[in-house]
C-alpha atoms as a PDB file:
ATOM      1  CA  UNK A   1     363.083  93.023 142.093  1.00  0.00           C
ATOM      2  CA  UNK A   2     363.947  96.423 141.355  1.00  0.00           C
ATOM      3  CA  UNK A   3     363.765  96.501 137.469  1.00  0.00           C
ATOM      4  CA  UNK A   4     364.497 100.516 137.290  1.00  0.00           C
ATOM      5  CA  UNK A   5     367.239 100.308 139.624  1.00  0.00           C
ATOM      6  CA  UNK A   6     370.464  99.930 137.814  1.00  0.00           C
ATOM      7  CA  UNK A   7     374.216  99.600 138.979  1.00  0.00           C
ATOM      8  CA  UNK A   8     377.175 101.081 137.389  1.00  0.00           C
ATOM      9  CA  UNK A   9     380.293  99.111 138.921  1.00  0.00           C
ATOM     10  CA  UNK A  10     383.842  97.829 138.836  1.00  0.00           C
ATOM     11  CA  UNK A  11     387.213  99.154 140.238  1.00  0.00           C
ATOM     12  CA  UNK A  12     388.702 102.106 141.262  1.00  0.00           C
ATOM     13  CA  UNK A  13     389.193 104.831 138.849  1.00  0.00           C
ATOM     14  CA  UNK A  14     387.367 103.494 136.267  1.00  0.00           C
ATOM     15  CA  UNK A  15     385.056 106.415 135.650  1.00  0.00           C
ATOM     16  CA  UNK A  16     382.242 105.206 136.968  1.00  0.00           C
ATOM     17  CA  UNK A  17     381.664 108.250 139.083  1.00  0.00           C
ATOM     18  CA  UNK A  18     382.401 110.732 136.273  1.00  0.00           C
ATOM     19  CA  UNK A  19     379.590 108.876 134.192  1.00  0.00           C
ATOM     20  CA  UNK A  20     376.770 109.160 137.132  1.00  0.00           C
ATOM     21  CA  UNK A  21     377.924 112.925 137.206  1.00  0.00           C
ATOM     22  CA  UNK A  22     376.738 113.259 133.803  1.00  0.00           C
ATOM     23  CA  UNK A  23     373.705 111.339 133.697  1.00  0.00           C
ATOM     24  CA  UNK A  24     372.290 113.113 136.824  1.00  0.00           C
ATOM     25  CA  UNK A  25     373.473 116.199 135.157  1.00  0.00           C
ATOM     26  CA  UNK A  26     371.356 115.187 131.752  1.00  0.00           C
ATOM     27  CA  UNK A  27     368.576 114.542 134.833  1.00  0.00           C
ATOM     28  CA  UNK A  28     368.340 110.946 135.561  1.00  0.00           C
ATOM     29  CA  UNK A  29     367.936 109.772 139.266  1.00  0.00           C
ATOM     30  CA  UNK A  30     371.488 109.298 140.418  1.00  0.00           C
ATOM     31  CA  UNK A  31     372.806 107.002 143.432  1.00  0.00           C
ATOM     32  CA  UNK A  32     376.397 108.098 144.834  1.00  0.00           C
ATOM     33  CA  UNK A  33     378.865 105.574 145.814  1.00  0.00           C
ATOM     34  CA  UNK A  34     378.760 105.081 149.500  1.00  0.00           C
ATOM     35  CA  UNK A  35     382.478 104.520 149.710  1.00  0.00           C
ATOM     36  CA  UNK A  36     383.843 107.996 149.162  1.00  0.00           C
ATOM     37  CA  UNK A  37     381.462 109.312 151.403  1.00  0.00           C
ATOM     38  CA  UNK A  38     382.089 107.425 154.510  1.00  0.00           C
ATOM     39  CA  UNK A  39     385.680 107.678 154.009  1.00  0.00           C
ATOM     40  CA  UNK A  40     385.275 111.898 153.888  1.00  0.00           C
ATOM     41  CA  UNK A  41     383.117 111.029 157.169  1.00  0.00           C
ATOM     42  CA  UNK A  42     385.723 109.316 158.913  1.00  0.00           C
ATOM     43  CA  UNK A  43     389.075 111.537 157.900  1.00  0.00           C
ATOM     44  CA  UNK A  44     386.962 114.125 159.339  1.00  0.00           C
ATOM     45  CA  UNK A  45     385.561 112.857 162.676  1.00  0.00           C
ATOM     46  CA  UNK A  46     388.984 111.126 163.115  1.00  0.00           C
ATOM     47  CA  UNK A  47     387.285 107.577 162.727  1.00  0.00           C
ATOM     48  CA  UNK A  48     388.902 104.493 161.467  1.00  0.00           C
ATOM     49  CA  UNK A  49     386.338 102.832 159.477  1.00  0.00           C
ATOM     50  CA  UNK A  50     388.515 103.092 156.687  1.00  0.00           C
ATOM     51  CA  UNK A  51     389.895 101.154 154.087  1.00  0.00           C
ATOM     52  CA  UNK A  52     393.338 101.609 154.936  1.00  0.00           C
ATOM     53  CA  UNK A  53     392.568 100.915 158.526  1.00  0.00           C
ATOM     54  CA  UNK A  54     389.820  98.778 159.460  1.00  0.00           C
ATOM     55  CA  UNK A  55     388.037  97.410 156.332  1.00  0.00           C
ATOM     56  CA  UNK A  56     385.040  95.589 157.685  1.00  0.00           C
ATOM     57  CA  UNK A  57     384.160  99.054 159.936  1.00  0.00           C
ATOM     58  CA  UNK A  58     384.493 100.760 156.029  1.00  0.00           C
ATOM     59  CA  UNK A  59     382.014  97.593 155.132  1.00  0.00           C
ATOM     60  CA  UNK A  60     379.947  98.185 157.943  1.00  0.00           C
ATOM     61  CA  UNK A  61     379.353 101.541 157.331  1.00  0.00           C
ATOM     62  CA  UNK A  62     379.024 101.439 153.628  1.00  0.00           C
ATOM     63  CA  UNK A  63     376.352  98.977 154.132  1.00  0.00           C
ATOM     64  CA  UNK A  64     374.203 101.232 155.882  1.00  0.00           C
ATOM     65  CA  UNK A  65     374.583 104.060 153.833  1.00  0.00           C
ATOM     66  CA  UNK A  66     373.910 101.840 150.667  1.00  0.00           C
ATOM     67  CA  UNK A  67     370.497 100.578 152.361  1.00  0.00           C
ATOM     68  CA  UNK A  68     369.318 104.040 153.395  1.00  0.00           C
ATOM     69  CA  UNK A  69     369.700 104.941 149.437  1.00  0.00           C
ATOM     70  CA  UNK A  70     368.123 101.882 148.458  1.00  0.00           C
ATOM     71  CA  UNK A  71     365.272 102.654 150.889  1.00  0.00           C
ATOM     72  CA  UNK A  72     365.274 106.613 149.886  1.00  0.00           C
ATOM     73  CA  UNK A  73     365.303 105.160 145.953  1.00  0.00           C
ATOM     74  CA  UNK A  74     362.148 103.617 146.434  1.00  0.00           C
ATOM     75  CA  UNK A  75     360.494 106.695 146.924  1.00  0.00           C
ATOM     76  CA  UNK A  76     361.650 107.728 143.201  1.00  0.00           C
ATOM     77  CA  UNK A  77     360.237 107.617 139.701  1.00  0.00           C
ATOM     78  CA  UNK A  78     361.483 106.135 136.490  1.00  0.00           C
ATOM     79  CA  UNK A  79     365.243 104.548 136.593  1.00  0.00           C
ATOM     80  CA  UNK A  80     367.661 105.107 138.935  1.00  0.00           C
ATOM     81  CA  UNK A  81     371.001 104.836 138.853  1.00  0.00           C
ATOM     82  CA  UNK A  82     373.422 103.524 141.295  1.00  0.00           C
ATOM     83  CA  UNK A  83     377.297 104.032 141.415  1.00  0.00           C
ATOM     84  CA  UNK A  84     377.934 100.657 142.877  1.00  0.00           C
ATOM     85  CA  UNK A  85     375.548  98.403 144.788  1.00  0.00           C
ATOM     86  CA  UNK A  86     374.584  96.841 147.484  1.00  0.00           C
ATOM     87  CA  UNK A  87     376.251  93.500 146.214  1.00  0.00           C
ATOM     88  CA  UNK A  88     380.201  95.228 145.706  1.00  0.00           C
ATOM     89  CA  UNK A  89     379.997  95.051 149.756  1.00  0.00           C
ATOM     90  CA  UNK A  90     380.224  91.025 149.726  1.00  0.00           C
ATOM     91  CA  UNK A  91     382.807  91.886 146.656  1.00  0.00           C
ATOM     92  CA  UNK A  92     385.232  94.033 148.446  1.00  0.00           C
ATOM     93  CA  UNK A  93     384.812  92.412 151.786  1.00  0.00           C
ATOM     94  CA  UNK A  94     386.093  88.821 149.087  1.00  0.00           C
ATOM     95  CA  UNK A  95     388.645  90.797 147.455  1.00  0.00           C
ATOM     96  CA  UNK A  96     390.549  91.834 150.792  1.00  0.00           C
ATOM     97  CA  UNK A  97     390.085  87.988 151.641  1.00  0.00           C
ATOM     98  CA  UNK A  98     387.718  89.168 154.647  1.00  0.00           C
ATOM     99  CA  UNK A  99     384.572  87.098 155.209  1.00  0.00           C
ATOM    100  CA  UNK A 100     381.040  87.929 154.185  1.00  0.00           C
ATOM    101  CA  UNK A 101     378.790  88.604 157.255  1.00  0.00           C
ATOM    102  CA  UNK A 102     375.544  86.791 157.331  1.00  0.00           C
ATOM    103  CA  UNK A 103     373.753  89.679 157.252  1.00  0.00           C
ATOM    104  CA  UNK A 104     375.527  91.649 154.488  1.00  0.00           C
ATOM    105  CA  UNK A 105     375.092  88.609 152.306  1.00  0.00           C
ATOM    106  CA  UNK A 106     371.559  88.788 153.298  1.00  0.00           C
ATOM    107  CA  UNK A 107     371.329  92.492 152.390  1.00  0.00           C
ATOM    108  CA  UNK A 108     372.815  91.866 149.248  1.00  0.00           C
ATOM    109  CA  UNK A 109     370.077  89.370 148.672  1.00  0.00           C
ATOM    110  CA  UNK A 110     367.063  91.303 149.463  1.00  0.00           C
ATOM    111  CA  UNK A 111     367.923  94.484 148.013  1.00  0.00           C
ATOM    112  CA  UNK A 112     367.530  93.363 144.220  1.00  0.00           C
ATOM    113  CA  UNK A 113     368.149  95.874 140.938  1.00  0.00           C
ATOM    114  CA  UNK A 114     367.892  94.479 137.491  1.00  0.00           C
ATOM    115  CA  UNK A 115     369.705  91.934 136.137  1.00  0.00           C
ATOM    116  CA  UNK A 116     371.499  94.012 133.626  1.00  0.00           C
ATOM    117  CA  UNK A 117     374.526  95.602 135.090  1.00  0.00           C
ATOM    118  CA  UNK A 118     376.952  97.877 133.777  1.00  0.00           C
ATOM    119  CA  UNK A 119     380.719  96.750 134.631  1.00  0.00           C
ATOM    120  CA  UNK A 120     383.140  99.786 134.010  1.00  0.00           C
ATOM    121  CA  UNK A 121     386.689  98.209 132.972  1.00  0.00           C
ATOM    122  CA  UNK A 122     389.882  99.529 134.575  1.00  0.00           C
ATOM    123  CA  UNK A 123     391.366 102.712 132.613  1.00  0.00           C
ATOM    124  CA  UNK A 124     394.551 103.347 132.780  1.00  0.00           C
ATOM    125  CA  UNK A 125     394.531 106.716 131.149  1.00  0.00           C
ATOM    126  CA  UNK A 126     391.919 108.010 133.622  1.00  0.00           C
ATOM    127  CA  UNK A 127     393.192 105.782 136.889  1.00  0.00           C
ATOM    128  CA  UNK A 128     394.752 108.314 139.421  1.00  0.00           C
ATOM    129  CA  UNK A 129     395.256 107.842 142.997  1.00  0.00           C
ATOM    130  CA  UNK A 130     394.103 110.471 145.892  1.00  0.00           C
ATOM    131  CA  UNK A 131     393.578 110.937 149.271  1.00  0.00           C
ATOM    132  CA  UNK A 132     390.297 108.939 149.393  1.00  0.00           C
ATOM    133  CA  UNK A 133     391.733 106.597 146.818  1.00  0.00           C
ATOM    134  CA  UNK A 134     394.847 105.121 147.964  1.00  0.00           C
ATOM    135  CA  UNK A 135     394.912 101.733 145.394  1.00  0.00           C
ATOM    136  CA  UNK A 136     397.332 101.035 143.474  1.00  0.00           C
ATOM    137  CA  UNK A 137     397.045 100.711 139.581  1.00  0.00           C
ATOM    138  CA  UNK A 138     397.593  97.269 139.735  1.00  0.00           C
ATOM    139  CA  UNK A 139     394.683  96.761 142.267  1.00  0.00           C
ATOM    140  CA  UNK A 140     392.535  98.913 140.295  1.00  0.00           C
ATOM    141  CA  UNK A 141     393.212  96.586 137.038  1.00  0.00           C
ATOM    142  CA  UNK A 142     392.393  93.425 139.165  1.00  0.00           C
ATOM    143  CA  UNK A 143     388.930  94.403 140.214  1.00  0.00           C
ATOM    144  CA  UNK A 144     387.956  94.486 136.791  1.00  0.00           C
ATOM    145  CA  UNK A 145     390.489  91.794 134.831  1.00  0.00           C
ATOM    146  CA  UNK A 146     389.486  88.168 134.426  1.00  0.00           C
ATOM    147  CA  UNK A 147     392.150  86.403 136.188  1.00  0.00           C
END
């Protein structure tokens, strides 16, 4: 287990992002989300492994880009601080009733950060849709809401 690797999760808009701005900016090791990036990846190359498209490619390739920076993490010192984890694969793969790959629940299991995990509750007063994030406020309250 990773006991200086931390996550910083939960749904869309929540400011999760926003906070890992400012703790890198205050000089903590920061982790991006993988999500945004692949989706800026794929708008540009014209691929589909996209949420809105085909959302176990978007797993797929959010997976890899989340164990690369788990790898590359490894090589840091002191904390680090991910904006979502490893694990939110199996969760968004379960929350757009998809299965969970073998090997992305395997993943999920090997790559280990500490047990304490920071859940960032849905916002409304900060929750605003874009091009890369296309949910709906009502999806962004459900990641995050007991049911």
């Amino acid at each position: 287990m990773c006991d200086h690797f931390f996550v910083v999760t939960g749904g869309p808009g929540a400011g999760k992002t926003s906070l890992i701005t400012e703790l890198a900016r205050r000089g903590l090791h920061t982790i991006p989300e993988s999500g945004r990036a692949v989706i800026r990846e794929e708008m540009q190359s014209g691929g589909d492994a996209l949420p809105w498209a085909d959302r176990m490619a978007y797993a797929e390739r959010m997976l890899e880009r989340d164990l690369r920076a788990y790898e590359d993490a490894q090589a840091l010192s002191g904390h680090a601080i991910f904006d979502r984890g490893i694990p939110d694969t199996m969760g968004y793969l379960t929350l757009c009733g998809l299965p969970v790959p073998p090997h992305i629940a395997a993943a999920a299991k090997a790559a280990r950060y500490n047990a304490r995990v920071f859940l960032a509750p849905y916002w409304d007063e900060i929750f605003k849709p874009d091009t890369e994030r296309k949910q709906t406020c009502a999806e962004g309250r459900c990641c995050t809401t007991p049911a």
